[in-house]
C-alpha atoms as a PDB file:
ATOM      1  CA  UNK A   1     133.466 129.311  95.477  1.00  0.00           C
ATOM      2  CA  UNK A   2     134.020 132.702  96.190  1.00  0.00           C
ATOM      3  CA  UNK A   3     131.566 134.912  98.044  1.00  0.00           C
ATOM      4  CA  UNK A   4     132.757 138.367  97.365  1.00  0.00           C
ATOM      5  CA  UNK A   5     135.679 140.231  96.929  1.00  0.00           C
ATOM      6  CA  UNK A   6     136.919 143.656  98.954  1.00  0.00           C
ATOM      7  CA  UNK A   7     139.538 146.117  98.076  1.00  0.00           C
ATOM      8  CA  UNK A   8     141.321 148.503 100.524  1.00  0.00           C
ATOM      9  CA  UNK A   9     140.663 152.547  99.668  1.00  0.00           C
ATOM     10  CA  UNK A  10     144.024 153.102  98.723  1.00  0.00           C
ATOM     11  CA  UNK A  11     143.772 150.852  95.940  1.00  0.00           C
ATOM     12  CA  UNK A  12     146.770 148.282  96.615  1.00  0.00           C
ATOM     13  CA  UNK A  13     145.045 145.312  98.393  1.00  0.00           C
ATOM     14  CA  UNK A  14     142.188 143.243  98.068  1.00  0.00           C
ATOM     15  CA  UNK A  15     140.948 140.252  99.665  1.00  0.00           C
ATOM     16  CA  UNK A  16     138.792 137.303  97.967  1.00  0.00           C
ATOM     17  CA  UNK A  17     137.118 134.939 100.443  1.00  0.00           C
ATOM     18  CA  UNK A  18     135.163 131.575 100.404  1.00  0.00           C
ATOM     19  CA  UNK A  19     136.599 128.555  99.755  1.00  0.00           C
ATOM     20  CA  UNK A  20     137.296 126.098  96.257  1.00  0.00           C
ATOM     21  CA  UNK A  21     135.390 123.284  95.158  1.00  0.00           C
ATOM     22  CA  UNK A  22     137.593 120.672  93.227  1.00  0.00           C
ATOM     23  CA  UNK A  23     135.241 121.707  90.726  1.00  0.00           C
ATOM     24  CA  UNK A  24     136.113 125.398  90.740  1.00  0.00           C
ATOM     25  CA  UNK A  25     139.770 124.316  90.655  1.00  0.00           C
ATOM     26  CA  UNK A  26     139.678 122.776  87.335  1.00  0.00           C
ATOM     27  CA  UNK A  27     137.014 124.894  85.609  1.00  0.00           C
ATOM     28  CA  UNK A  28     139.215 126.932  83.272  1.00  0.00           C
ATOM     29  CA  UNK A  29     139.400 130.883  83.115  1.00  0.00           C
ATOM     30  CA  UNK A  30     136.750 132.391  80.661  1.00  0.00           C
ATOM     31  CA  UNK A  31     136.039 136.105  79.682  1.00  0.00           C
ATOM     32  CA  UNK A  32     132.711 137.250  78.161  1.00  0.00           C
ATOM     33  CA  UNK A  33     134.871 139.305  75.374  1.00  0.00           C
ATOM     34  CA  UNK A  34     137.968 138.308  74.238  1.00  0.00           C
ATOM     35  CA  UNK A  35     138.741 141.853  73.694  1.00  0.00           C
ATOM     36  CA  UNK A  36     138.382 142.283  77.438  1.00  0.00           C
ATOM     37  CA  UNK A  37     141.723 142.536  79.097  1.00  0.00           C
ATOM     38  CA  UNK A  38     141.867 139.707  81.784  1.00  0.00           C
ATOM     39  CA  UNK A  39     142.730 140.829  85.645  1.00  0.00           C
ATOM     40  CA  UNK A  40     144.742 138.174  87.034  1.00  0.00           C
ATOM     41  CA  UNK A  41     145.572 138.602  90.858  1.00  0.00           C
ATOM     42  CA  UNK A  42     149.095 137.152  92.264  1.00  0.00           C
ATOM     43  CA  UNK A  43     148.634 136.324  95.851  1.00  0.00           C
ATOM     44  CA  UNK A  44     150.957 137.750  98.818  1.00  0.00           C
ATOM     45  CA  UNK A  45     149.335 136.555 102.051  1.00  0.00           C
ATOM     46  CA  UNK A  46     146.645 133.933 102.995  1.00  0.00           C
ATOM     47  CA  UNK A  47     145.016 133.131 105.764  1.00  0.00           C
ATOM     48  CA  UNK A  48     143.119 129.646 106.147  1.00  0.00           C
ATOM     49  CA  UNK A  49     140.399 128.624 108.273  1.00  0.00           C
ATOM     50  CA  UNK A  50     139.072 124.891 108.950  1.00  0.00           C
ATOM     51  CA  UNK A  51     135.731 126.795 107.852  1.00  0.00           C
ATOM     52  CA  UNK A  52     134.700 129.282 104.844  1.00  0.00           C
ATOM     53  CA  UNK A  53     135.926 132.714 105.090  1.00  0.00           C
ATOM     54  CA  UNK A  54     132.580 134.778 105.048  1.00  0.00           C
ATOM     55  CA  UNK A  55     133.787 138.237 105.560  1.00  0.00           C
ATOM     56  CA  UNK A  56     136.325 140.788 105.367  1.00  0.00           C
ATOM     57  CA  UNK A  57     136.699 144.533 105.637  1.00  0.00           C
ATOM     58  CA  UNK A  58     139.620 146.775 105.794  1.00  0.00           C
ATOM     59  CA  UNK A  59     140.176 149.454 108.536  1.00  0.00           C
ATOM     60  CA  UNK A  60     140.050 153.023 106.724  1.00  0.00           C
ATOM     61  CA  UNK A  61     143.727 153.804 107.668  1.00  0.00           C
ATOM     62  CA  UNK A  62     144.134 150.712 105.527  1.00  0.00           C
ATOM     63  CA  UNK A  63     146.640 149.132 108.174  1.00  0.00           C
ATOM     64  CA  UNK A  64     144.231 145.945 109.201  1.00  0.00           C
ATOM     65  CA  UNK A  65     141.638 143.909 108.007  1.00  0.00           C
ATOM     66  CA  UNK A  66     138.803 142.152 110.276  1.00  0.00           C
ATOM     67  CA  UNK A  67     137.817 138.590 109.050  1.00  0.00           C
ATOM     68  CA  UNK A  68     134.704 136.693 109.999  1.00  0.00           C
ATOM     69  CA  UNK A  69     134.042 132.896 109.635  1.00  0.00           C
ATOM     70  CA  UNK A  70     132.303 130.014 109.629  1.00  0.00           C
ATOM     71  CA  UNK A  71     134.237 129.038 112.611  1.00  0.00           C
ATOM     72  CA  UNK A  72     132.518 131.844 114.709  1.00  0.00           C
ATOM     73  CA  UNK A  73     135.779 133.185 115.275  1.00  0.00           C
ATOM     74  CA  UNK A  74     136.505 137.646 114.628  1.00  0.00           C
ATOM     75  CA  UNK A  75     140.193 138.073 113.500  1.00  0.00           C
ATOM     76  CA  UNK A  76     142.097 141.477 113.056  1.00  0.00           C
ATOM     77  CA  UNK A  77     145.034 140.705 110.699  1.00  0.00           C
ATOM     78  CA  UNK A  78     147.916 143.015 109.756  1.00  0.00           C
ATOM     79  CA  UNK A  79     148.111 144.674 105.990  1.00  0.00           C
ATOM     80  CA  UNK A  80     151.715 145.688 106.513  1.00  0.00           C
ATOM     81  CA  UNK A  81     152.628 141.560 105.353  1.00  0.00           C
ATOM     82  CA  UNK A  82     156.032 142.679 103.252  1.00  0.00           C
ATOM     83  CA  UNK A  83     157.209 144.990 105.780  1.00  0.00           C
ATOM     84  CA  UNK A  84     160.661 143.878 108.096  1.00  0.00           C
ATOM     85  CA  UNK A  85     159.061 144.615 111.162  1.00  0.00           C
ATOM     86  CA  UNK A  86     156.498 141.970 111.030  1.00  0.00           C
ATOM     87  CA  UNK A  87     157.899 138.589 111.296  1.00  0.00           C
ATOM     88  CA  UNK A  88     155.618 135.816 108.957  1.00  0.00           C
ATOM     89  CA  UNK A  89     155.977 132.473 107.698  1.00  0.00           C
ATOM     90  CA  UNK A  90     156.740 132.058 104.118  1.00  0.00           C
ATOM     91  CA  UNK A  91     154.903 129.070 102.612  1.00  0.00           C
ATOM     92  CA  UNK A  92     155.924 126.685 100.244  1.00  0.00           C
ATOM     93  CA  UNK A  93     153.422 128.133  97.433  1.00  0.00           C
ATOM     94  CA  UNK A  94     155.737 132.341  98.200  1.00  0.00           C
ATOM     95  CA  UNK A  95     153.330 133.366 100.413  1.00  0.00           C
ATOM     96  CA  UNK A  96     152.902 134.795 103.759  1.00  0.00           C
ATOM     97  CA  UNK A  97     150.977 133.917 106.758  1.00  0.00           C
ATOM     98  CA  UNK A  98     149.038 136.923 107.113  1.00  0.00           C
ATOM     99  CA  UNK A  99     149.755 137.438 110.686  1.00  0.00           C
ATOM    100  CA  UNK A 100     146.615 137.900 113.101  1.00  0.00           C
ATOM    101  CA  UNK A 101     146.904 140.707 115.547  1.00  0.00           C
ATOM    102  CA  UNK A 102     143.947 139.990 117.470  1.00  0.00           C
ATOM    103  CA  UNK A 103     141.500 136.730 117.755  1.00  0.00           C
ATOM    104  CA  UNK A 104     138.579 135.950 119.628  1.00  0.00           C
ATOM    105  CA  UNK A 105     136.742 132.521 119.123  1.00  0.00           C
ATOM    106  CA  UNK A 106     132.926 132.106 119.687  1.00  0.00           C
ATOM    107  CA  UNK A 107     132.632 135.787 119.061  1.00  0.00           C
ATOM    108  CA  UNK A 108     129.139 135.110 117.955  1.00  0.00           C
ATOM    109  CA  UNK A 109     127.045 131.812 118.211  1.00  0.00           C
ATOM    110  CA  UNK A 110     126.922 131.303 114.952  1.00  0.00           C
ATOM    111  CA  UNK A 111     129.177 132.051 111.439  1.00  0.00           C
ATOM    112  CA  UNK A 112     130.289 135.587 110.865  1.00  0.00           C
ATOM    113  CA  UNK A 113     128.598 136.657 108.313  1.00  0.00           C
ATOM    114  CA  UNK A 114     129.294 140.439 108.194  1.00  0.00           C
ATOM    115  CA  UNK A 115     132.005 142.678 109.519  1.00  0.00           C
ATOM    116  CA  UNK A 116     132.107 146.555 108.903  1.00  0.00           C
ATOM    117  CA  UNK A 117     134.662 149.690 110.894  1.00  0.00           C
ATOM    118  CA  UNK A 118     133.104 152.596 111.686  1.00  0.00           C
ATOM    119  CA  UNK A 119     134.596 155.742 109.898  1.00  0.00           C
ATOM    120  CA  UNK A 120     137.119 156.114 112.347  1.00  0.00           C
ATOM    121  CA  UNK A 121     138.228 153.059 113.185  1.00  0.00           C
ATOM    122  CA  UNK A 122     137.386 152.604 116.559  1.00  0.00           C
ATOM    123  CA  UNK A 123     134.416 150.164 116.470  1.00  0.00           C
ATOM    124  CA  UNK A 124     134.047 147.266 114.554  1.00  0.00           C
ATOM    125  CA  UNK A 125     130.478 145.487 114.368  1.00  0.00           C
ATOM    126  CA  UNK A 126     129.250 141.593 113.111  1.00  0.00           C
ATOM    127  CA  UNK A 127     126.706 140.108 112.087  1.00  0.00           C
ATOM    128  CA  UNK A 128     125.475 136.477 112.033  1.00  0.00           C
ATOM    129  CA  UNK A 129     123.296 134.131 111.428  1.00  0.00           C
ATOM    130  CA  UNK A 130     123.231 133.788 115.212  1.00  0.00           C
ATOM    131  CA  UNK A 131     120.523 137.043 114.363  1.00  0.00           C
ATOM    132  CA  UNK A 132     122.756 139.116 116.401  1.00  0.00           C
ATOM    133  CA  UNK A 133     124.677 142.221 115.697  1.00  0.00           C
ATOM    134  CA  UNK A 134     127.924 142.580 118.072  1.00  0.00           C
ATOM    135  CA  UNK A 135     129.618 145.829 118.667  1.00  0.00           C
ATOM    136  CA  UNK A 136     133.079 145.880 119.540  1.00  0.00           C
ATOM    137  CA  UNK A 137     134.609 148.818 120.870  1.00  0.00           C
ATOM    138  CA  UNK A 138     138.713 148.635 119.462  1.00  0.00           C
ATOM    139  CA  UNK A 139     141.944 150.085 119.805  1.00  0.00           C
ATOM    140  CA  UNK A 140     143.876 150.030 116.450  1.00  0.00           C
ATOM    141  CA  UNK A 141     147.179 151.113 117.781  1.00  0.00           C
ATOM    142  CA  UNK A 142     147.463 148.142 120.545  1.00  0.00           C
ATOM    143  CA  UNK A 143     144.937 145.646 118.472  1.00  0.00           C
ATOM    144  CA  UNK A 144     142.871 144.899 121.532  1.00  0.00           C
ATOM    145  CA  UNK A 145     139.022 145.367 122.495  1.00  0.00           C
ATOM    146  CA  UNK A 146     138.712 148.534 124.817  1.00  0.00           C
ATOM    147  CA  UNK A 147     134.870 148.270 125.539  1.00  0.00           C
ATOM    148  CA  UNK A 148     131.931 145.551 126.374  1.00  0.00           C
ATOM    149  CA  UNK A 149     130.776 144.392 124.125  1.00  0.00           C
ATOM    150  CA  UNK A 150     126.949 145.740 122.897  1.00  0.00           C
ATOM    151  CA  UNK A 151     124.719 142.874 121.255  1.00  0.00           C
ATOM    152  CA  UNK A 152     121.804 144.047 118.877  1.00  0.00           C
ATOM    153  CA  UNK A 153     118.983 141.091 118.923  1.00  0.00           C
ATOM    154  CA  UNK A 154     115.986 142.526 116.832  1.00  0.00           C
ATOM    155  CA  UNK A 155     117.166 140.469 113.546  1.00  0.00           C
ATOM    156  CA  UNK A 156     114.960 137.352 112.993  1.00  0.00           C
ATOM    157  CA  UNK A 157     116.983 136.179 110.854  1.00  0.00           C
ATOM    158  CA  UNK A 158     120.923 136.252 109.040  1.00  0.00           C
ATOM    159  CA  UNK A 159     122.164 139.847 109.656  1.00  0.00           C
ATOM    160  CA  UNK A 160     123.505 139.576 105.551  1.00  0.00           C
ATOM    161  CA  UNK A 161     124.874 143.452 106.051  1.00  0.00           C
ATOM    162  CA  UNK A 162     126.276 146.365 107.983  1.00  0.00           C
ATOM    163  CA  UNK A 163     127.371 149.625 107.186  1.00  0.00           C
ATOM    164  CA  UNK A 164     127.845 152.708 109.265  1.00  0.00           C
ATOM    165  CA  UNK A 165     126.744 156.562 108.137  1.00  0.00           C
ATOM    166  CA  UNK A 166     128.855 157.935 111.193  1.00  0.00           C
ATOM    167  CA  UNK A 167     130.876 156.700 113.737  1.00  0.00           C
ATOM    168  CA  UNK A 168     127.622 155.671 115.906  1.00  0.00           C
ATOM    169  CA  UNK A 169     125.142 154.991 113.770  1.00  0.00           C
ATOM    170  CA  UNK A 170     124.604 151.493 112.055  1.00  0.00           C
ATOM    171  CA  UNK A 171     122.439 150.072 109.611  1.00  0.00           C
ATOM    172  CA  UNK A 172     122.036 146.333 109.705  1.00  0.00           C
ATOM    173  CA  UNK A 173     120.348 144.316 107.215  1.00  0.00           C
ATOM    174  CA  UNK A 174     118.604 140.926 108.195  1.00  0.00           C
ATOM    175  CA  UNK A 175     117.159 138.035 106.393  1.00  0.00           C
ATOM    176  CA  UNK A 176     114.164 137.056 108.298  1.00  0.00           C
ATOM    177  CA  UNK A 177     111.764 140.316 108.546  1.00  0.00           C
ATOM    178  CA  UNK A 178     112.610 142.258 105.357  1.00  0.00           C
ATOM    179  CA  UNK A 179     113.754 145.415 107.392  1.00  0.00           C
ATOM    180  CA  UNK A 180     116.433 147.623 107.769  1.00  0.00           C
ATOM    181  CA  UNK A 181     117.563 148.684 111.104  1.00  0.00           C
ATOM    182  CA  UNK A 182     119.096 151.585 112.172  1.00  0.00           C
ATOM    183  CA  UNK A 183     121.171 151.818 115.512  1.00  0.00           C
ATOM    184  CA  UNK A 184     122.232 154.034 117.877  1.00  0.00           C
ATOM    185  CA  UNK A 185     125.962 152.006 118.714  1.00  0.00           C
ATOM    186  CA  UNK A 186     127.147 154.017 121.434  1.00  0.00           C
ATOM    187  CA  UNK A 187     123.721 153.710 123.492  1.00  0.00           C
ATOM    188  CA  UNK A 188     123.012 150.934 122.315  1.00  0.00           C
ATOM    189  CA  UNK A 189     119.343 151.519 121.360  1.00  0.00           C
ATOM    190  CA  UNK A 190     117.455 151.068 118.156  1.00  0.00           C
ATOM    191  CA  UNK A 191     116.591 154.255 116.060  1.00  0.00           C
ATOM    192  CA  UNK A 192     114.264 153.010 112.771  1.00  0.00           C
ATOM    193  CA  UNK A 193     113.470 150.057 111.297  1.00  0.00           C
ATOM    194  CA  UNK A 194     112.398 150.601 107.971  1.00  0.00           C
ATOM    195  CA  UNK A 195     110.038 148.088 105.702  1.00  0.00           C
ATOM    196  CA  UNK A 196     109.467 147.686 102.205  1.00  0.00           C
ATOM    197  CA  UNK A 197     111.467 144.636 100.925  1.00  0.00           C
ATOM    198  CA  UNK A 198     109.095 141.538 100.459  1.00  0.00           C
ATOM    199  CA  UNK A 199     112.236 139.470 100.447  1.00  0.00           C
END
């Protein structure tokens, strides 16, 4: 069961994440008109989890992807899987490991429902279902977290959503009080919320 599908800007990668049901295995391929050309995609690198991949997002150079889970755990994976200078495991089914740069477990109480970059690459935020948002200040050259982290806690409910409109401002999307926030990430302060969704 897939739960949504991301491509990178330039147009060369994509990643599809959730997991298969033995149903969804079997269930055969089927295109609303047969006139329609059918898009088939030929794997190069996986990565597995003992939970359901919830999110992904690519960094705008297009070098790395962050991945969130089920297992609570934020990954930062490397995009460069065919080139000589990373080493990776080639499975039995041709493809690679795609190799994680940077890990941390328990990032957030609960599954990982959201992960977005700001514009320039330097912060990457989460959401949950913990109702938290966590900021993460990061260096893409070195793959490691240069900041403390800042936790946003005025979801009552699943943050579902993030994107940025500039490098330090955030809007976050939550499940339980049909708002919108917008956030200030590098003070760490709430701007807006804005109603209007009944649902």
């Amino acid at each position: 069961q897939m739960n949504s599908m991301v491509y990178s800007k330039f147009g060369c990668s994509h990643v599809m994440h959730g997991y298969k049901s033995k149903a969804h295995r079997k269930r055969p391929n089927r295109v609303a008109d047969s006139s329609m050309l059918k898009v088939k995609f030929a794997p190069t690198a996986v990565l597995e989890d003992v939970q359901p991949i919830r999110s992904a997002a690519f960094h705008p150079r297009g070098e790395l992807i962050a991945i969130g889970s089920n297992s609570k755990a934020l990954r930062v994976c490397s995009c460069h899987m065919l080139s000589d200078s990373v080493q990776t495991l080639v499975r039995e089914d041709g493809c690679q490991d795609l190799p994680v740069l940077f890990k941390r477990n328990r990032h957030h109480r609960g599954s990982v429902y959201t992960v977005a970059w700001n514009p320039t690459g330097n912060v990457i935020a989460t959401g949950s279902n913990d109702k938290s948002v966590i900021v993460v200040g990061f260096d893409a050259d070195n793959c490691i977290s240069n900041s403390t982290d800042r936790e946003f806690s005025f979801h009552k409910g699943t943050v579902r959503d993030i994107h940025f409109h500039d490098d330090t401002t955030m809007l976050s999307v939550g499940g339980g009080d049909n708002l919108l926030h917008l956030s200030d990430v590098e003070k760490g302060v709430e701007l807006y919320a804005y109603s209007g969704h009944t649902a």
